[in-house]
PDB file of N, CA and C in Angstrom:
ATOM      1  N   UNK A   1     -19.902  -6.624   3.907  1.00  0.00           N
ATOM      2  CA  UNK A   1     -19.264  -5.421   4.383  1.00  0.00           C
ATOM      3  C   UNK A   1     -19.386  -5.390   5.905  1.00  0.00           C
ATOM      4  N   UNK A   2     -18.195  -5.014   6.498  1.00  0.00           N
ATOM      5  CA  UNK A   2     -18.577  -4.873   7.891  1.00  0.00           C
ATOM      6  C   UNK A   2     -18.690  -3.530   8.559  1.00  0.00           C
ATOM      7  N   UNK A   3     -19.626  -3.204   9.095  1.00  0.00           N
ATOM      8  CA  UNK A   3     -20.048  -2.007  10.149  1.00  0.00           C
ATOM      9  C   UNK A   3     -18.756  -1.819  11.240  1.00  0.00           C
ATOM     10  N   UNK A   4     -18.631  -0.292  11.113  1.00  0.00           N
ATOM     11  CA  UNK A   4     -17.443  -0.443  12.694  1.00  0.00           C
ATOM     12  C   UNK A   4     -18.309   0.390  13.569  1.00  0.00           C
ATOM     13  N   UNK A   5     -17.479   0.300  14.602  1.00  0.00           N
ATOM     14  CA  UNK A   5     -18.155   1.477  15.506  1.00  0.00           C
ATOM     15  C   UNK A   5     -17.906   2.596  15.552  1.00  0.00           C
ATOM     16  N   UNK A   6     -18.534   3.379  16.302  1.00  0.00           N
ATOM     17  CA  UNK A   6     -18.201   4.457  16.450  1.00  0.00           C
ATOM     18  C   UNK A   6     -16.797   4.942  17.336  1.00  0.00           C
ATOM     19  N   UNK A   7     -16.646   3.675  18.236  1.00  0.00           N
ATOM     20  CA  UNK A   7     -15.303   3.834  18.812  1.00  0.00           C
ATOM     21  C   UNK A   7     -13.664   3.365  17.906  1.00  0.00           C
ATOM     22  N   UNK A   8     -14.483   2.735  17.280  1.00  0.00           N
ATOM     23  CA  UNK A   8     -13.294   1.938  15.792  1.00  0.00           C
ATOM     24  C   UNK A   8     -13.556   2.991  14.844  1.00  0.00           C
ATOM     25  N   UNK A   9     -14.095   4.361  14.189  1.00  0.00           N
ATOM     26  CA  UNK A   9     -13.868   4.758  13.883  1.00  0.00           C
ATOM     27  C   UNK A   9     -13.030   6.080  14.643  1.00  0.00           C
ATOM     28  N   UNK A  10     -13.379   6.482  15.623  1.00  0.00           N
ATOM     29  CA  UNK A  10     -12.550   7.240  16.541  1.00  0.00           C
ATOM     30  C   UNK A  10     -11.073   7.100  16.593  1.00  0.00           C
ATOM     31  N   UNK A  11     -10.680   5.393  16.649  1.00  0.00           N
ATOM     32  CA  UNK A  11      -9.345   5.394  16.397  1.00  0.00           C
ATOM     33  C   UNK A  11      -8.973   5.377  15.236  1.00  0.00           C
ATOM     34  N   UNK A  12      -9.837   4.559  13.917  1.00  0.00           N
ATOM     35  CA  UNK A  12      -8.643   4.866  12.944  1.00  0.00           C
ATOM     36  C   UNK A  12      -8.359   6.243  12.680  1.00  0.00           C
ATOM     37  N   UNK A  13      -9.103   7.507  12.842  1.00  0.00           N
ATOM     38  CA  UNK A  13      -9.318   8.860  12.589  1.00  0.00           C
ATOM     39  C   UNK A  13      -8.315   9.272  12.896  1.00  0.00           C
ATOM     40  N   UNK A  14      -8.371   8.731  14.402  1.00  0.00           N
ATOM     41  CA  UNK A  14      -6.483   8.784  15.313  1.00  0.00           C
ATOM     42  C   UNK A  14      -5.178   8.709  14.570  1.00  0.00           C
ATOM     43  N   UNK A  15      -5.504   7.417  14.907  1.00  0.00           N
ATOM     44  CA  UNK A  15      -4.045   6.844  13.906  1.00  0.00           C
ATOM     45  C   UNK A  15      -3.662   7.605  12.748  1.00  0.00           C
ATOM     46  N   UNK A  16      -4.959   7.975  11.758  1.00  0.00           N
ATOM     47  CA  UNK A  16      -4.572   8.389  10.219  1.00  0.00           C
ATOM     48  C   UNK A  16      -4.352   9.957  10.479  1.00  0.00           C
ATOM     49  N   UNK A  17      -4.183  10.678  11.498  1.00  0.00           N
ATOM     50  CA  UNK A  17      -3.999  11.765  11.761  1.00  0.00           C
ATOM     51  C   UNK A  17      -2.678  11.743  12.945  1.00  0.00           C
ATOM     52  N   UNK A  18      -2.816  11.074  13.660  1.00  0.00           N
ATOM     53  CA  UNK A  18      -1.664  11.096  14.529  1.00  0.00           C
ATOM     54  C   UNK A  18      -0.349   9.893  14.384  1.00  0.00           C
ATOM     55  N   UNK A  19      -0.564   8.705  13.679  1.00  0.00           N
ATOM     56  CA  UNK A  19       0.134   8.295  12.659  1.00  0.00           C
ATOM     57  C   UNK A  19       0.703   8.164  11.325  1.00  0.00           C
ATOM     58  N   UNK A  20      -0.086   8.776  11.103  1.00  0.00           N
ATOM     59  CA  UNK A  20      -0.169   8.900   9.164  1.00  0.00           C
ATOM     60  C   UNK A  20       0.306  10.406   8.996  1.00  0.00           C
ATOM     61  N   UNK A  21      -0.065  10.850   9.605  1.00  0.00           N
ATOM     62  CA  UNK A  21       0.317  12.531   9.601  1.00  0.00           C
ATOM     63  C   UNK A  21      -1.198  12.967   8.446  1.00  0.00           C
ATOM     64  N   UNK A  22      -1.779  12.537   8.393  1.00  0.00           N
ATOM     65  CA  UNK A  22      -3.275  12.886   7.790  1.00  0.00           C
ATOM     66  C   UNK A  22      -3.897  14.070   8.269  1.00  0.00           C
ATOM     67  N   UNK A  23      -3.896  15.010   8.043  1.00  0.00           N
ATOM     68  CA  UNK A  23      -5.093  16.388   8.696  1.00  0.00           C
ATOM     69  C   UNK A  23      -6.186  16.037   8.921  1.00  0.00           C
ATOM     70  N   UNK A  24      -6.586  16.278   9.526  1.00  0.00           N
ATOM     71  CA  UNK A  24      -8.171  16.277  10.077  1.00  0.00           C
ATOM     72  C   UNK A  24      -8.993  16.577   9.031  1.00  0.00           C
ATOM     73  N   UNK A  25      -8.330  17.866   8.078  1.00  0.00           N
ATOM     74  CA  UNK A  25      -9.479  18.531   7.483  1.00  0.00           C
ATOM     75  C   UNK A  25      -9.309  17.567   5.955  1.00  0.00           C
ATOM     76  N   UNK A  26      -8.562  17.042   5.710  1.00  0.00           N
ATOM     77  CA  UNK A  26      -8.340  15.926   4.462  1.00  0.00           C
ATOM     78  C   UNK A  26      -9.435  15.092   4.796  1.00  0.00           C
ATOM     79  N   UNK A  27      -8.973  14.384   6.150  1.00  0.00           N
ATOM     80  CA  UNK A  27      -9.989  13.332   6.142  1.00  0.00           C
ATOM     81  C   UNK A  27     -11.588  13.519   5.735  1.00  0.00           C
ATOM     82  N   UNK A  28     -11.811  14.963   6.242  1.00  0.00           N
ATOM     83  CA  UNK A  28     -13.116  15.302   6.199  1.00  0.00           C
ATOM     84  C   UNK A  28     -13.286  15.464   4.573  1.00  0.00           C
ATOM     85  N   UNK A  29     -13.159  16.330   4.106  1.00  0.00           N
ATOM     86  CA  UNK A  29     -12.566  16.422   2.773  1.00  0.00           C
ATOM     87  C   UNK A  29     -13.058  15.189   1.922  1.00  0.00           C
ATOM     88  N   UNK A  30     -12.100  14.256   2.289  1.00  0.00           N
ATOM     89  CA  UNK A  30     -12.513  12.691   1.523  1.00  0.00           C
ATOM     90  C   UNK A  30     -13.977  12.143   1.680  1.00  0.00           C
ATOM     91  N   UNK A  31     -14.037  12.298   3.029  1.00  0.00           N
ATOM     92  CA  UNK A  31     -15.483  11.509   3.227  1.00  0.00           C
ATOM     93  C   UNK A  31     -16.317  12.557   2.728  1.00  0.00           C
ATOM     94  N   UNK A  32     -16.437  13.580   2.846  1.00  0.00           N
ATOM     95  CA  UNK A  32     -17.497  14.355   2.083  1.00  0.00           C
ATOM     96  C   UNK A  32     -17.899  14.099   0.997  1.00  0.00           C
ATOM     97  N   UNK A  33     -16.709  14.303   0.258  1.00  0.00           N
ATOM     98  CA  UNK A  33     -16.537  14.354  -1.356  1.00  0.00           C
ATOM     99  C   UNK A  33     -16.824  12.694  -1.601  1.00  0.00           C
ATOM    100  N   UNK A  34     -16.523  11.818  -0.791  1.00  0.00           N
ATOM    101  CA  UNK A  34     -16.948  10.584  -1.312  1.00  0.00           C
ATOM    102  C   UNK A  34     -18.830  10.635  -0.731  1.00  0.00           C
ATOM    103  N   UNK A  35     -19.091  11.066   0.065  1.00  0.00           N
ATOM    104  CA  UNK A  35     -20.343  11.106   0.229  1.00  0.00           C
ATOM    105  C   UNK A  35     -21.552  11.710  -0.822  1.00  0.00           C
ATOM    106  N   UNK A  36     -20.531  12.440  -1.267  1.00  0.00           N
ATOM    107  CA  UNK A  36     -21.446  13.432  -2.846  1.00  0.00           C
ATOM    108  C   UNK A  36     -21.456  12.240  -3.569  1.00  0.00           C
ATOM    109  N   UNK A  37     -19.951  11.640  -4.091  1.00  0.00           N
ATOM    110  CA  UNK A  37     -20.153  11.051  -5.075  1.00  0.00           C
ATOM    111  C   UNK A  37     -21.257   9.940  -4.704  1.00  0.00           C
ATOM    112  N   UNK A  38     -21.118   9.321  -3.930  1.00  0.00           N
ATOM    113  CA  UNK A  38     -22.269   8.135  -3.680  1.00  0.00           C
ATOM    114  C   UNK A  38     -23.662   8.738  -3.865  1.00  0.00           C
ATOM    115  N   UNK A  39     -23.852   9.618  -3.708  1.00  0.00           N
ATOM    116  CA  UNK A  39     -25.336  10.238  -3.611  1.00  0.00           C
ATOM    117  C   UNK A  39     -25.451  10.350  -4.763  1.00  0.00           C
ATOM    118  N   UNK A  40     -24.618  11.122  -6.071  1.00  0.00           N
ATOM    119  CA  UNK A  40     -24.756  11.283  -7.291  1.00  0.00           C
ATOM    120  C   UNK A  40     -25.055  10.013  -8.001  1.00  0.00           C
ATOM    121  N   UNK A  41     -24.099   8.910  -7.882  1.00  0.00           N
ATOM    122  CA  UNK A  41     -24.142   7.820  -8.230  1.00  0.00           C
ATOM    123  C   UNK A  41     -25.410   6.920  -7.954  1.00  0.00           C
ATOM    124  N   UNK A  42     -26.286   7.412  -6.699  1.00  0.00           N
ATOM    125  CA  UNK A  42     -27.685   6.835  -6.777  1.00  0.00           C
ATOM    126  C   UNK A  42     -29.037   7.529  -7.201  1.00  0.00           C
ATOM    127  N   UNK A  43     -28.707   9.108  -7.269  1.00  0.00           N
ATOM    128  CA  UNK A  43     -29.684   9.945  -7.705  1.00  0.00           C
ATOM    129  C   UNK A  43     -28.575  11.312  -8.914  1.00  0.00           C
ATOM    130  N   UNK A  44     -28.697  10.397 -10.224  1.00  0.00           N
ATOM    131  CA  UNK A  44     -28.263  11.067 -11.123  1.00  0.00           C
ATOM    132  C   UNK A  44     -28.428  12.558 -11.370  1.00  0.00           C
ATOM    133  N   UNK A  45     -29.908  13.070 -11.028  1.00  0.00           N
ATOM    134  CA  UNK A  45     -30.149  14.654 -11.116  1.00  0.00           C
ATOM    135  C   UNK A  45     -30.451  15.465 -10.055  1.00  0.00           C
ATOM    136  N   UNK A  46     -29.168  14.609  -9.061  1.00  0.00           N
ATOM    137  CA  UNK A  46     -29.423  15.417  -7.834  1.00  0.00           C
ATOM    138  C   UNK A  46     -29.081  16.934  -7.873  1.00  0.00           C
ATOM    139  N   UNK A  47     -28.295  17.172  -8.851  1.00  0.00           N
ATOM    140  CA  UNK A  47     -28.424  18.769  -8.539  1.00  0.00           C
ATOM    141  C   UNK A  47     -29.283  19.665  -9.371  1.00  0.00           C
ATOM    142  N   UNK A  48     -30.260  18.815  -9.592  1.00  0.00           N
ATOM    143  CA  UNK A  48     -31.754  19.418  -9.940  1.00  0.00           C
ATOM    144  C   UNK A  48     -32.194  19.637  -9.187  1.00  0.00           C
ATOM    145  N   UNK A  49     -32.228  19.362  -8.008  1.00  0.00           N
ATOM    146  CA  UNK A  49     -33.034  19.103  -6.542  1.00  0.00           C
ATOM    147  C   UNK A  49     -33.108  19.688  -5.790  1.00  0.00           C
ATOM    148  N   UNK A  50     -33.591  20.359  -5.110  1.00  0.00           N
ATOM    149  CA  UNK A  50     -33.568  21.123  -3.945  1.00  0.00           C
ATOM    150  C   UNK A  50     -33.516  20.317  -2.818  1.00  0.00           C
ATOM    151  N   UNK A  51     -32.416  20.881  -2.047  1.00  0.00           N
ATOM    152  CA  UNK A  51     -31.513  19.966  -1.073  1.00  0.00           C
ATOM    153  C   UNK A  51     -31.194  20.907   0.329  1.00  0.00           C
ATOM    154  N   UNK A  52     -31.659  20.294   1.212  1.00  0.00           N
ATOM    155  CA  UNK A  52     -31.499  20.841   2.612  1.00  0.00           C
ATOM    156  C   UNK A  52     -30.199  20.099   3.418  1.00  0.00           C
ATOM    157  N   UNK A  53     -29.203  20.643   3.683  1.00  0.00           N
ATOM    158  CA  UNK A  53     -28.172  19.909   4.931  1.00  0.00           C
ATOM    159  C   UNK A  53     -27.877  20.144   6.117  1.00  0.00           C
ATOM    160  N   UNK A  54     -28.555  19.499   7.066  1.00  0.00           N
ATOM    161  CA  UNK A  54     -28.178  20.213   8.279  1.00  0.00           C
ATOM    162  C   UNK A  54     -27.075  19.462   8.798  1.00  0.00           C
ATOM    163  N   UNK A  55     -26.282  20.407   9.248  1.00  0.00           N
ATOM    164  CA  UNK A  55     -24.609  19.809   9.817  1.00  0.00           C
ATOM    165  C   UNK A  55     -25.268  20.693  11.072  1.00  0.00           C
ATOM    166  N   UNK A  56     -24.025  19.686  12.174  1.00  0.00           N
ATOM    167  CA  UNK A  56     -23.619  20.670  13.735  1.00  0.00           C
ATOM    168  C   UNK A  56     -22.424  21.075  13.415  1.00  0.00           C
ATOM    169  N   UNK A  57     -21.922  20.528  14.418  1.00  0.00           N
ATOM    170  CA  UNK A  57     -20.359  21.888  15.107  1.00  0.00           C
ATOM    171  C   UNK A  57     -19.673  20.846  15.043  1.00  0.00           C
ATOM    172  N   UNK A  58     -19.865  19.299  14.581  1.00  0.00           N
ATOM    173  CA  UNK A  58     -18.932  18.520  15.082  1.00  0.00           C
ATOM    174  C   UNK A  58     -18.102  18.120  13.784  1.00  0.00           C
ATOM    175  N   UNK A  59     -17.214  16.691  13.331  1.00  0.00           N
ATOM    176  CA  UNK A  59     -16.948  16.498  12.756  1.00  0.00           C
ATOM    177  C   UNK A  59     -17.802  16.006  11.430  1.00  0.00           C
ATOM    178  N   UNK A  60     -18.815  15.249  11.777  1.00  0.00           N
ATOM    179  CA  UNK A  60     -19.737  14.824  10.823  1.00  0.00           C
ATOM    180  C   UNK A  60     -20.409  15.935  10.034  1.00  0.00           C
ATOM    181  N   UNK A  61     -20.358  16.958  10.905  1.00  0.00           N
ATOM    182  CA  UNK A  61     -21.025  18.628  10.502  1.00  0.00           C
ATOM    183  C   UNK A  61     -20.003  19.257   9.354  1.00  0.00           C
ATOM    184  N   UNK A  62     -18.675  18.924   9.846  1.00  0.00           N
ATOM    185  CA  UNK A  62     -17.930  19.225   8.628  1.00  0.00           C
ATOM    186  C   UNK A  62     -18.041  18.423   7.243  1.00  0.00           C
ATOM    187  N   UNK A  63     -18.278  17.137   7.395  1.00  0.00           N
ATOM    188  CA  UNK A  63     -18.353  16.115   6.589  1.00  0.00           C
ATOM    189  C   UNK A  63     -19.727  16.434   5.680  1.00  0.00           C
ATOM    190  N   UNK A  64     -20.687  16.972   6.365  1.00  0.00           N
ATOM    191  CA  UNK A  64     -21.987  17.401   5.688  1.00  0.00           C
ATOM    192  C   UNK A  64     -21.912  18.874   4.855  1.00  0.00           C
ATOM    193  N   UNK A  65     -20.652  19.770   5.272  1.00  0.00           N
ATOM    194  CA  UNK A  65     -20.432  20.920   4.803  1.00  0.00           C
ATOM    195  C   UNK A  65     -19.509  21.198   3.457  1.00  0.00           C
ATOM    196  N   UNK A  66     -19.215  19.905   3.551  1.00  0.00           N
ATOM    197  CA  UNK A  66     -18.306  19.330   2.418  1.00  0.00           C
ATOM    198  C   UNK A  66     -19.476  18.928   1.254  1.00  0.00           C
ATOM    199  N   UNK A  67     -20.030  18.470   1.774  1.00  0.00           N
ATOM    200  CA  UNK A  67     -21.190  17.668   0.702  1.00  0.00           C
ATOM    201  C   UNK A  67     -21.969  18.817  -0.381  1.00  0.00           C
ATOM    202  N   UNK A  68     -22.571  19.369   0.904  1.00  0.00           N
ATOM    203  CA  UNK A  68     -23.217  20.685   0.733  1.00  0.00           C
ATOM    204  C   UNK A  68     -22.390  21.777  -0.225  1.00  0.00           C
ATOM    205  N   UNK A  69     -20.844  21.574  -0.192  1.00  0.00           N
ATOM    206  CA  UNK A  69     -20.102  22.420  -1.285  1.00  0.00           C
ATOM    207  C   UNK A  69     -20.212  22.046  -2.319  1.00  0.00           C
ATOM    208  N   UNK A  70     -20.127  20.693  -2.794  1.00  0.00           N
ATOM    209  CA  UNK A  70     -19.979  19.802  -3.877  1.00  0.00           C
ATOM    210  C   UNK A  70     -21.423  20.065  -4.813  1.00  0.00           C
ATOM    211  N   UNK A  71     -22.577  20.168  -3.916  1.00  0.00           N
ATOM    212  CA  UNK A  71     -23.705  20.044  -4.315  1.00  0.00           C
ATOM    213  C   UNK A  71     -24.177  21.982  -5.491  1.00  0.00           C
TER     214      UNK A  71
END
């Protein structure tokens, strides 16, 4: 698997929003919701759990606020 950067993710974000016509808030959306699922998929009774998320103000903050819904 290859790692991108943080500047290679900056653009595809671009592109899939300013080419693709993708919303911002989809994208976030996806990665969230794919971020739950991965977490579920490695800790089956995670929502047994008591679970802390700290998000900021930024995009990743949305991406964590997404999670945090799912949960």
């Amino acid at each position: 698997m290859k790692a991108v950067t943080n500047q290679e993710i900056r653009e595809i974000d671009r592109k899939a929003i300013e080419e693709y016509g993708i919303p911002g808030l989809v994208l976030m959306e996806n990665a969230g919701s794919r971020i739950f699922q991965n977490l579920k998929n490695i800790y089956p009774d995670l929502r047994l759990k008591k679970i802390i998320i700290f998000a900021g103000s930024g995009n990743n903050g949305g991406d964590g606020f997404v999670v945090a819904r799912h949960l």
